[in-house]
Protein backbone atom coordinates (compact mmCIF):
# COMPACT_ATOMS: atom_id res chain seq x y z
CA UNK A 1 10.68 136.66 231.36
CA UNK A 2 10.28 134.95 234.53
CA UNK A 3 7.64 132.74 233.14
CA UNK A 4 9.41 131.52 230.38
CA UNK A 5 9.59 127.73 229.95
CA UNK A 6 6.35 127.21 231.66
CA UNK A 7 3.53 124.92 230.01
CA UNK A 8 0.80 127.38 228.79
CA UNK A 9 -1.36 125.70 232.00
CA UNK A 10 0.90 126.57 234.39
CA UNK A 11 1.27 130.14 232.95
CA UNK A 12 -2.97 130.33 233.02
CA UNK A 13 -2.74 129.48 237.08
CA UNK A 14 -0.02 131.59 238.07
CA UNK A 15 -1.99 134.61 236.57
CA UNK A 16 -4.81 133.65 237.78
CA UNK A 17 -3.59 133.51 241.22
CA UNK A 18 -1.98 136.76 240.98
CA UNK A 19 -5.49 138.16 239.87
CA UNK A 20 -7.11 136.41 242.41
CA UNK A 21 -4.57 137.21 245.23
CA UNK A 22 -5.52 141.30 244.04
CA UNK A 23 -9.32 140.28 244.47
CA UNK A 24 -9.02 138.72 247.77
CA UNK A 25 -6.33 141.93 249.11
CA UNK A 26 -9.02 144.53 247.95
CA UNK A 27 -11.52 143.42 250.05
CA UNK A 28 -10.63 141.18 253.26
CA UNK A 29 -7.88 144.06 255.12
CA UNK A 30 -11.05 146.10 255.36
CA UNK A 31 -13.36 143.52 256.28
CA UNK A 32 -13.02 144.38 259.94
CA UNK A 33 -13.51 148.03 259.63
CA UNK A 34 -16.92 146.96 257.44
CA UNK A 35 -17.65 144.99 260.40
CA UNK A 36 -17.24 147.37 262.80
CA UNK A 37 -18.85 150.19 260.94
CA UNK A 38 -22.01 148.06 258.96
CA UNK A 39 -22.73 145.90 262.08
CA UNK A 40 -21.88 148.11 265.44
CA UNK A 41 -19.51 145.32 266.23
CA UNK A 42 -17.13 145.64 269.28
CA UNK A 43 -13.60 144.24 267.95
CA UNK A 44 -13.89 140.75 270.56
CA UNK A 45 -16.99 140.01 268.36
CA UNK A 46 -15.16 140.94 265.21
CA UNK A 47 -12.53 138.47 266.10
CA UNK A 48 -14.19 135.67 266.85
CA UNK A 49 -15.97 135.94 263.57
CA UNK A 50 -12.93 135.79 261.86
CA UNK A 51 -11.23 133.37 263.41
CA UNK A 52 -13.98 131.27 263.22
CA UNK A 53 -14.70 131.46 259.93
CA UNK A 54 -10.52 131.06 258.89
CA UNK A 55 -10.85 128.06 261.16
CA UNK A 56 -13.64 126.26 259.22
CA UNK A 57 -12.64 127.23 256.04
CA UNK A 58 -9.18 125.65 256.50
CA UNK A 59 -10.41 122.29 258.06
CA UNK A 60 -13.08 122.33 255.41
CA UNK A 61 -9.95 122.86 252.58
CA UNK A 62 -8.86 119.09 254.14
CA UNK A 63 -11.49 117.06 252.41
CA UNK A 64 -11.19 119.64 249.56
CA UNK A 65 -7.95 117.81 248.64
CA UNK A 66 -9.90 114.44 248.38
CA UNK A 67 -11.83 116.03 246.04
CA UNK A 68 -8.87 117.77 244.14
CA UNK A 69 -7.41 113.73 243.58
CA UNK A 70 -11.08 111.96 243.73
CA UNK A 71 -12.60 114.53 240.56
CA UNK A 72 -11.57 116.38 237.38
CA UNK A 73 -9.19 119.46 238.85
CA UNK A 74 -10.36 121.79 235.82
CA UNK A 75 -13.80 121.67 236.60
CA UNK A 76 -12.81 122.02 240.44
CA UNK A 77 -10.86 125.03 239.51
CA UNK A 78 -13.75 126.37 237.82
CA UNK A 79 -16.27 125.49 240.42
CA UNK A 80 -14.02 126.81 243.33
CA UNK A 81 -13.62 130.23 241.56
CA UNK A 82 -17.52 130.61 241.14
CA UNK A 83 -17.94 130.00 245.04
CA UNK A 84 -15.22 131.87 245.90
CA UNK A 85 -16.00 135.36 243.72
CA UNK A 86 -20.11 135.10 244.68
CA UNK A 87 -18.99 135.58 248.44
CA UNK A 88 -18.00 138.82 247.66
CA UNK A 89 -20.93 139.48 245.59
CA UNK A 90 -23.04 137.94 249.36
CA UNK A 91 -21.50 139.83 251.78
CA UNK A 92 -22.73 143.31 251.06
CA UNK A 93 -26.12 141.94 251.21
CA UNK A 94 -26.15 140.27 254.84
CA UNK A 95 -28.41 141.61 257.24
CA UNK A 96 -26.94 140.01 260.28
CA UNK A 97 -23.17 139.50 261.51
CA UNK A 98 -23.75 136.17 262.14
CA UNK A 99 -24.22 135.27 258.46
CA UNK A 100 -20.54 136.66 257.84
CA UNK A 101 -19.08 133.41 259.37
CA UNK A 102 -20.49 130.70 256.56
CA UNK A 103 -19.91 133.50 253.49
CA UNK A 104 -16.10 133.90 254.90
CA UNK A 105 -15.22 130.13 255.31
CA UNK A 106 -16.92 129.41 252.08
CA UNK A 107 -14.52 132.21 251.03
CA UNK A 108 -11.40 130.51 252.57
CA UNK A 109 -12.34 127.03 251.73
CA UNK A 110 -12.72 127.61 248.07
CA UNK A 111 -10.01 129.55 247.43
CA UNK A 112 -7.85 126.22 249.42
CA UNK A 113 -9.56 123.69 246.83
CA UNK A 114 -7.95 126.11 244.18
CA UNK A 115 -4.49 126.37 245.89
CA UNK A 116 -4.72 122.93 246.19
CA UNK A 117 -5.72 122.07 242.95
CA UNK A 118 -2.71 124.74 241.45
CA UNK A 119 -0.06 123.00 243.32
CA UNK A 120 -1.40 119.47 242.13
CA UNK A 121 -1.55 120.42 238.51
CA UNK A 122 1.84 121.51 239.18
CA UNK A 123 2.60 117.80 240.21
CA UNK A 124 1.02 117.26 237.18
CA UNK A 125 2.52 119.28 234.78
CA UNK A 126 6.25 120.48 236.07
CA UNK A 127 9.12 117.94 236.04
CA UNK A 128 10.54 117.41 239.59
CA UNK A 129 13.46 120.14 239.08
CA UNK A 130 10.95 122.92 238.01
CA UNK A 131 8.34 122.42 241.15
CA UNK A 132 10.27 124.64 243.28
CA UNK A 133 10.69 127.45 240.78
CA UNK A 134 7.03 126.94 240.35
CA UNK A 135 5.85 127.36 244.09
CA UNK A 136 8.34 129.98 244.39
CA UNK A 137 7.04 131.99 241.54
CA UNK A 138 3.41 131.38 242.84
CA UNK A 139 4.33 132.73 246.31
CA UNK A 140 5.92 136.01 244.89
CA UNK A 141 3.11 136.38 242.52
CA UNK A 142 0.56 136.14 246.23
CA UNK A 143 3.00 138.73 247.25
CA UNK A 144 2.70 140.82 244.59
CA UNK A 145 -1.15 140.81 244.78
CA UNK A 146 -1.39 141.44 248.47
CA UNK A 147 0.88 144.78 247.61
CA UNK A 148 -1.28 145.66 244.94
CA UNK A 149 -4.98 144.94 246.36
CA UNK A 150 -5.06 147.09 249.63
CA UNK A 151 -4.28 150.41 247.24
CA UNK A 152 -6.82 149.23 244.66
CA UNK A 153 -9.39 148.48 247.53
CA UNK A 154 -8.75 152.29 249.56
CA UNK A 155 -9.36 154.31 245.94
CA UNK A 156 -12.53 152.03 245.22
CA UNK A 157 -13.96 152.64 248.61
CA UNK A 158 -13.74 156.38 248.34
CA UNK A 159 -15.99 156.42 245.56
CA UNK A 160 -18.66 153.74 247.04
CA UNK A 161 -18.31 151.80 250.13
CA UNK A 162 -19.67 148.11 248.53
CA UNK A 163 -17.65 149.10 245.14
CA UNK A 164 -13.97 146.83 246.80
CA UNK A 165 -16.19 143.89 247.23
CA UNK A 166 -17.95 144.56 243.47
CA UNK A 167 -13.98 144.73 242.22
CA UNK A 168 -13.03 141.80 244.00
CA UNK A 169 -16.30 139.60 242.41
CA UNK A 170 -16.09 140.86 238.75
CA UNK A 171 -12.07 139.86 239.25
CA UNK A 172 -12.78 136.81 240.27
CA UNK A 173 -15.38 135.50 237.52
CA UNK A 174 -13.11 137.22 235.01
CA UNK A 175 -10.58 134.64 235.44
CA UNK A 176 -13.13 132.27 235.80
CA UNK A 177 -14.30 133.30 232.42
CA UNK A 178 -10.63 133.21 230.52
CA UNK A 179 -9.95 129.58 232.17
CA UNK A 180 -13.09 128.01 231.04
CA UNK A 181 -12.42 129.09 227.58
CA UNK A 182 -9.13 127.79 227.99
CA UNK A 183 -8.34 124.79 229.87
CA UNK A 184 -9.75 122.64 227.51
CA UNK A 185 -7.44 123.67 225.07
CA UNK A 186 -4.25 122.59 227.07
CA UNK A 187 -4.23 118.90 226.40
CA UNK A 188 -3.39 116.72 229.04
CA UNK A 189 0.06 116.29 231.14
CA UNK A 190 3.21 114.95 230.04
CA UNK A 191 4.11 111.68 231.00
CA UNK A 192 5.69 110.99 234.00
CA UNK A 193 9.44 111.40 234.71
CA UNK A 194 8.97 107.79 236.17
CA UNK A 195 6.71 104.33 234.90
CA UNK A 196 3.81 104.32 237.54
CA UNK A 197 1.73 101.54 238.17
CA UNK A 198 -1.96 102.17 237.68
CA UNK A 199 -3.42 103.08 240.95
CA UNK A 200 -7.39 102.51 242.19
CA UNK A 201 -9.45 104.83 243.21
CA UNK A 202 -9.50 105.50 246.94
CA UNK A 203 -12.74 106.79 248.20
CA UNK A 204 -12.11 109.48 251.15
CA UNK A 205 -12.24 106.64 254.44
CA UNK A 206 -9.52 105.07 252.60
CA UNK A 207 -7.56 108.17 251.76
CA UNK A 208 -7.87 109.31 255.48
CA UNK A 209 -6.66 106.27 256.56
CA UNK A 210 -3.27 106.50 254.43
CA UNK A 211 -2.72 110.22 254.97
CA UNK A 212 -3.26 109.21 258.84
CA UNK A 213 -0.60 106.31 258.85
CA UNK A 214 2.20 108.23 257.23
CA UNK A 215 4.04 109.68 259.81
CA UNK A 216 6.37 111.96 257.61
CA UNK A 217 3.09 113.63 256.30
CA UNK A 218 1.96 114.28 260.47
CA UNK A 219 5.76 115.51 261.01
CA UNK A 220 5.60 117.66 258.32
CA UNK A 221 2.19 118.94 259.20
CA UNK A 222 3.42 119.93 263.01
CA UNK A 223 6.02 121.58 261.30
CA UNK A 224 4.16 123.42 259.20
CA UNK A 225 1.59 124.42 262.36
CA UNK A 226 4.37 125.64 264.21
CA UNK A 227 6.06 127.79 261.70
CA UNK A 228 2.63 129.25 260.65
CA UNK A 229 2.55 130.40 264.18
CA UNK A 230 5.43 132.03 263.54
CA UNK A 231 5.08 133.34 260.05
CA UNK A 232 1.47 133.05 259.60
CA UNK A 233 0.23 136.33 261.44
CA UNK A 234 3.53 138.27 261.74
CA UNK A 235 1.91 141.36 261.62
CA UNK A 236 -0.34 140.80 264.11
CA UNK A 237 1.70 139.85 266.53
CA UNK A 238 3.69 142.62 265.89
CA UNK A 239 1.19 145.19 266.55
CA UNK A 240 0.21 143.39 269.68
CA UNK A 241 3.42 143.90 270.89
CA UNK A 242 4.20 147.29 269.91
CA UNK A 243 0.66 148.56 271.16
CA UNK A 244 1.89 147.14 274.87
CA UNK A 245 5.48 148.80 275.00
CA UNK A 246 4.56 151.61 272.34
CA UNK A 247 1.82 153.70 271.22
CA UNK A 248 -0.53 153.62 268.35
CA UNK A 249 1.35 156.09 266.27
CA UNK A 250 4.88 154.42 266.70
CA UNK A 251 3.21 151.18 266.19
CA UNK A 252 1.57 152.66 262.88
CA UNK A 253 5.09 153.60 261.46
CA UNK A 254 6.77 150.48 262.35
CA UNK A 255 4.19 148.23 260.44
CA UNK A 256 4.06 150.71 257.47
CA UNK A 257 7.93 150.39 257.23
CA UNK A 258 8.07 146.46 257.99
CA UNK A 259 5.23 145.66 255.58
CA UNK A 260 7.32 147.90 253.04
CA UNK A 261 10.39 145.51 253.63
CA UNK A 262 9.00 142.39 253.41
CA UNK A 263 7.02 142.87 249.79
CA UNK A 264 10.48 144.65 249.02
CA UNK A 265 12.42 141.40 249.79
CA UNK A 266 9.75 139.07 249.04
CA UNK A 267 9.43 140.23 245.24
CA UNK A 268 12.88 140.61 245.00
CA UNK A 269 14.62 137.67 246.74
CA UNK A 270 12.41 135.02 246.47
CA UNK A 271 12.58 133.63 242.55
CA UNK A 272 16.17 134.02 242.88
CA UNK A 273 16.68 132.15 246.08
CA UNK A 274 14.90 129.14 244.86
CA UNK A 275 16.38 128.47 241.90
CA UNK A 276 18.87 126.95 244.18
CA UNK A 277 16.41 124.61 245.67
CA UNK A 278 16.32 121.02 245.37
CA UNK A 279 14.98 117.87 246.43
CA UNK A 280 18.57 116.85 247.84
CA UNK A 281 19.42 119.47 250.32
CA UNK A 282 15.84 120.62 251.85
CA UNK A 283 16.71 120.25 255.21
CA UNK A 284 19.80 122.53 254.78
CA UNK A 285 17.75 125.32 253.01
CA UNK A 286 14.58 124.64 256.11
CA UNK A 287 17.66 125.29 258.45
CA UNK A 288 18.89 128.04 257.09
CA UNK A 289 15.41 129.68 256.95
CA UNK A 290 14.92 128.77 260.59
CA UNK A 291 17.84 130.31 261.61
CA UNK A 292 16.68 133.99 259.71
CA UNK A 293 13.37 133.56 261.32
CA UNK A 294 15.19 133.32 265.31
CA UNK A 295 17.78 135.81 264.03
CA UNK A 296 14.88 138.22 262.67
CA UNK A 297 12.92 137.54 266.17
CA UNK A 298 15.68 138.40 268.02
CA UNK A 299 15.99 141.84 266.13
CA UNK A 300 12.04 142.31 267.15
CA UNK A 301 13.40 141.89 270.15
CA UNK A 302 16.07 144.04 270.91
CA UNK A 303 14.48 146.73 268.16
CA UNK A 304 13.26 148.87 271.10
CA UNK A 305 12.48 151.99 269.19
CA UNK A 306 14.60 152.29 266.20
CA UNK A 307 12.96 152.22 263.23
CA UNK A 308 15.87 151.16 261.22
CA UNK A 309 16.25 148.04 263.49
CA UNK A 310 12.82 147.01 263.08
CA UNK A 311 13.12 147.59 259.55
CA UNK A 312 16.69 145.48 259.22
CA UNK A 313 15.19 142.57 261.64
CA UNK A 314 12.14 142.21 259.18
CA UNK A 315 14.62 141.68 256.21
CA UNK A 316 16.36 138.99 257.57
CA UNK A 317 13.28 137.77 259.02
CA UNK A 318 11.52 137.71 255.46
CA UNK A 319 14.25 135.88 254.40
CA UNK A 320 13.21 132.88 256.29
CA UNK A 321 10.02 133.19 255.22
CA UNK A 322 10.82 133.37 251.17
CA UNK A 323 13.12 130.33 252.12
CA UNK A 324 10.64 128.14 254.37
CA UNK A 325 7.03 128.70 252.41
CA UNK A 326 8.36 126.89 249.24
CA UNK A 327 10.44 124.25 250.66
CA UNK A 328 7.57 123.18 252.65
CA UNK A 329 5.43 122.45 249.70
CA UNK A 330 8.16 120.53 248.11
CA UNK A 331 8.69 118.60 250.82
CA UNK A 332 5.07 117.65 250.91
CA UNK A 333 5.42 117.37 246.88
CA UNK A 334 8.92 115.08 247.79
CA UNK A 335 6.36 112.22 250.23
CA UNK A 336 3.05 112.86 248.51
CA UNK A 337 1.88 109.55 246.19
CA UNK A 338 0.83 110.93 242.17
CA UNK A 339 -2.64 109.73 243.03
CA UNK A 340 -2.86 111.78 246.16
CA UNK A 341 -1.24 114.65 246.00
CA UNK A 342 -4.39 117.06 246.08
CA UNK A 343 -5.14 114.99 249.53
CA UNK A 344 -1.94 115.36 251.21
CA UNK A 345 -1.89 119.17 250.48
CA UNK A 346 -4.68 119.51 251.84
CA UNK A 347 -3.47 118.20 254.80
CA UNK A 348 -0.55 120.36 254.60
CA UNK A 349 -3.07 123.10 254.61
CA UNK A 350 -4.51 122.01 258.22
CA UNK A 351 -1.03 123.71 259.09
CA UNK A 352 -2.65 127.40 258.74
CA UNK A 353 -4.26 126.91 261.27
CA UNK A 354 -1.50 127.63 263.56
CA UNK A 355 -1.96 131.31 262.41
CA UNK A 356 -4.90 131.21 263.40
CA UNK A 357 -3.79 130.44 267.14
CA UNK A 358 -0.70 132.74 266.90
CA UNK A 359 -2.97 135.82 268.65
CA UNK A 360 -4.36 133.99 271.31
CA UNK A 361 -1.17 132.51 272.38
CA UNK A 362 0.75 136.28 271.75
CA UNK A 363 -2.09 138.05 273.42
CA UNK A 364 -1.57 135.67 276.49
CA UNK A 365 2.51 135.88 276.78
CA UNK A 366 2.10 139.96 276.65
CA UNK A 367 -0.64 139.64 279.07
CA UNK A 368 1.42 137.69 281.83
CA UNK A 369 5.39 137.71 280.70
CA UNK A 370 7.46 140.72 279.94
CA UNK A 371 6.63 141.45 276.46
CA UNK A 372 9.60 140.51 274.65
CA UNK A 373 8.94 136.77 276.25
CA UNK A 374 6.87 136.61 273.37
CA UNK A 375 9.63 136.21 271.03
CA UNK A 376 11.55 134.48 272.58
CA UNK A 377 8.60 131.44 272.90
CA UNK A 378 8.67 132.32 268.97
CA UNK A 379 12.02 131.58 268.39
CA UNK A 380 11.66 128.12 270.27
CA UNK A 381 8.34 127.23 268.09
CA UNK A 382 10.93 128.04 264.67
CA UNK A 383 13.66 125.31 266.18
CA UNK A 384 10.70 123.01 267.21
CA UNK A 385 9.15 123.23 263.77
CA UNK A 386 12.49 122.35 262.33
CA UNK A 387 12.92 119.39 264.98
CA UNK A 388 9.77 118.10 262.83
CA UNK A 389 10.75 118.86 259.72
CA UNK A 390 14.41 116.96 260.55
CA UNK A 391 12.24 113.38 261.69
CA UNK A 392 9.83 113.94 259.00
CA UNK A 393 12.96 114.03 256.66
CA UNK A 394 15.10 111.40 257.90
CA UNK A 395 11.94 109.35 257.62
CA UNK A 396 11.12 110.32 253.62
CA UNK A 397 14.86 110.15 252.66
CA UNK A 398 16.54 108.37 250.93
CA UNK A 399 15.04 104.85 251.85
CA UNK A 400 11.16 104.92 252.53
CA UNK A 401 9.08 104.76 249.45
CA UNK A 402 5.79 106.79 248.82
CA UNK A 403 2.70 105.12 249.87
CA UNK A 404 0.56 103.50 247.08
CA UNK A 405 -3.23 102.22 246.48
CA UNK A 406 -1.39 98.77 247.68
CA UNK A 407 -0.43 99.89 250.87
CA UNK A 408 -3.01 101.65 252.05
CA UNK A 409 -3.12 98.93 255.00
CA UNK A 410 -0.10 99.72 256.12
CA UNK A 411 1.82 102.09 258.20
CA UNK A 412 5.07 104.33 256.80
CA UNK A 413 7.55 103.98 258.86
C-alpha cells in the first residue's frame, strides 16, 4: 500500500486532503456557470470576481504561514477546515455577486493555511528522505480528487442545484470531525534527524524581515511564479488558444482528451517518479521537468488539429509537471529554517499567483501575435523559471546555512 510506512498523522492529512480536494472539485468548476446563471453575470464580470478573489486569498495564505509557525498547527488545521467548509455552506445564500469575492478568498485562503500547515507537519514528522515521497503522494492524491469531484458535483446538481455546494460542506466538516477526535491522539514528532538549538519566537515584522533577506527563498519564489504561469492554468490557456484557431466543438474534444491524459499520467507516474528524488540532484530533476514542459509546448504548438498530437504533447507535458510541483516544495523544505517553515511556504505560495496572471498575459499574445507566439513566450517563462531555480540553488548548496532566530539581522547570501 502506497501509504505504508507513514506516521498515523501523516496518513490522517493525506486523506484528508484527498477528501477535501473531492469537496473543493464538486463545487468550484461550476462556480462560473452558478454565476452566470444565479446572478445574470456577463463572463468579464465573472472573471474579475474570480481572479480577484484567487488573488486575495493567496496573498492572504502569506501571513497564514506566520501563523502556521507562530500557533499550534492542529488547532490551525481544525480552524482552517471550519472556515473553509462554511463557505460553501455561504455561498448559496448570497444575495449579491459582490459578496462572492470575500466568501471565495476566505475559501482559498483557508484551504492555503491547511496546505501549509500539511507540508509543515510533514517537516515535522517525515525524515528528510521521505519528504519527497510525501509531497509527491499528496499531489497525486489532489489529482485524484480533482478527477473524482467534477463527476460527483454533475450527478448532485441534477437532483438540486445548491445540493454540490451541501456535498462539498458536509465533506469538509466530516474530516474536520475525524481529525479533532484524532490528532490528539498522535503524540508529538520524532526528534530531529539533527541537534537544533532552541530558537525564539519571531513575531511576524521579524519573520518578514528574514523571509525578505534570503535571497534563495525570492529566487525560488520567481521561479515558482513563472512556472505557475506555465503550469498553473494550462487548461485555460489552452482553450484560449484553441477557441482563436479552432471552434468550440474541436476545442471541447481536445480538453476532454488532454484532461484525460494528464490525471492518466499524473496518478500513474507521479509516486513512481519521485521515489527517485533527492535533496542532492534537484536541479537535475527541475531540468529535466523544464525540458518536458518546452518539449510538451512545442507539441501544443505544432498539434494543429490532430487529436493524437495534442493528446501525446500533454503526456510529456504532464511529465514536467509531476516532476516540477514536488521538487519545488522540497527545495523550499531544503532552505526553509525548522522554526519557519509554515512562513516560508507560505511565501512559496505567493508563487500561484502567476496563474492567476497566465490569462491576461495569453489573452494579450493571441490578441496581437500569431497564436502559437503564445507558446513560444511559454516556453521562455519554463527556461527563465529554471534560470531562478539554478541561482536560488547554487546559493542554498552545499555551503550557505539556513537562517536562524540569530540571524535574523542579517542577509543570506
Amino acid at each position: 500500500m502506497i501509504l505504508k510506512g507513514f506516521p498515523p498523522l501523516v496518513v490522517a492529512l493525506l486523506c484528508s486532503s484527498l477528501v477535501l480536494t473531492v469537496g473543493r472539485a464538486i463545487t468550484l468548476p461550476f462556480i462560473t456557470i452558478y454565476m452566470t446563471e444565479h446572478f445574470r453575470l456577463v463572463p468579464a464580470s465573472v472573471g474579475l470576481i474570480l481572479g480577484i478573489s484567487l488573488g486575495v486569498g493567496i496573498v492572504c495564505s502569506f501571513y497564514g504561514g506566520y501563523l502556521v509557525d507562530r500557533f499550534n498547527k492542529h488547532s490551525l488545521i481544525l480552524l482552517s477546515i471550519a472556515a473553509f467548509g462554511s463557505t460553501f455552506f455561504i455561498m448559496p445564500w448570497l444575495n449579491h455577486a459582490l459578496w462572492i469575492i470575500p466568501v471565495l478568498a476566505l475559501l482559498h485562503a483557508a484551504y492555503s493555511v491547511f496546505s501549509i500547515a500539511l507540508k509543515a507537519c510533514f517537516a515535522e514528522w517525515l525524515p528528510v528522505k521521505q519528504r519527497i515521497r510525501g509531497f509527491s503522494l499528496n499531489y497525486t492524491l489532489v489529482n485524484v480528487g480533482w478527477a473524482i469531484g467534477p463527476a460527483l458535483g454533475v450527478f448532485s446538481a441534477s437532483f438540486f442545484p445548491m445540493l454540490p455546494f451541501i456535498l462539498s460542506g458536509l465533506l469538509a466538516f466530516s474530516v474536520m470531525g475525524v481529525l479533532a477526535c484524532r490528532l490528539g491522539h498522535y503524540g508529538t514528532p520524532p526528534e530531529p534527524e539533527e541537534a537544533q538549538a532552541p530558537v525564539q519566537r519571531l513575531n511576524f515584522r521579524e519573520t518578514f524581515r528574514i523571509l525578505s533577506h534570503d535571497r534563495r527563498l525570492i529566487y525560488f519564489t520567481l521561479g515558482s511564479t513563472l512556472g505557475a504561469m506555465v503550469a498553473g492554468q494550462f487548461t485555460g490557456y489552452l482553450s484560449q488558444y484553441l477557441i482563436t484557431v479552432s471552434n468550440a466543438a474541436f476545442a471541447y474534444q481536445v480538453i476532454g482528451a488532454v484532461m484525460t491524459v494528464n490525471a492518466v499520467v499524473v496518478i500513474t507516474l507521479q509516486y513512481l517518479l519521485s521515489r527517485n528524488m533527492n535533496k542532492d540532484n534537484l536541479l537535475r530533476w527541475l531540468a529535466f521537468g523544464t525540458l518536458f514542459f518546452a518539449c510538451g509546448l512545442l507539441g501544443f504548438a505544432l498539434a494543429g488539429h490532430s487529436i493524437p498530437i495534442w493528446m501525446i504533447a500533454m503526456a510529456i507535458f504532464t511529465l514536467g509537471e509531476i516532476i516540477v510541483v514536488p521538487v519545488e516544495y522540497l527545495f523550499i523544505d531544503f532552505i526553509a529554517p525548522p522554526h519557519l517553515k509554515g512562513s516560508y511556504y507560505g511565501v512559496q505560495n505567493l508563487g500561484n499567483l502567476g496563474g492567476a496572471v497566465n490569462p491576461v498575459l495569453c489573452g494579450f499574445l493571441l490578441s496581437v501575435t500569431p497564436p502559437a507566439t503564445m507558446f513560444y513566450v511559454l516556453i521562455a517563462l519554463c527556461l527563465f523559471s529554471l534560470a531562478f531555480f539554478y541561482y536560488g540553488y547554487h546559493l542554498a548548496h552545499p555551503g550557505v546555512p539556513a537562517l536562524s532566530a540569530r540571524d535574523d539581522n542579517k542577509d543570506v547570501r
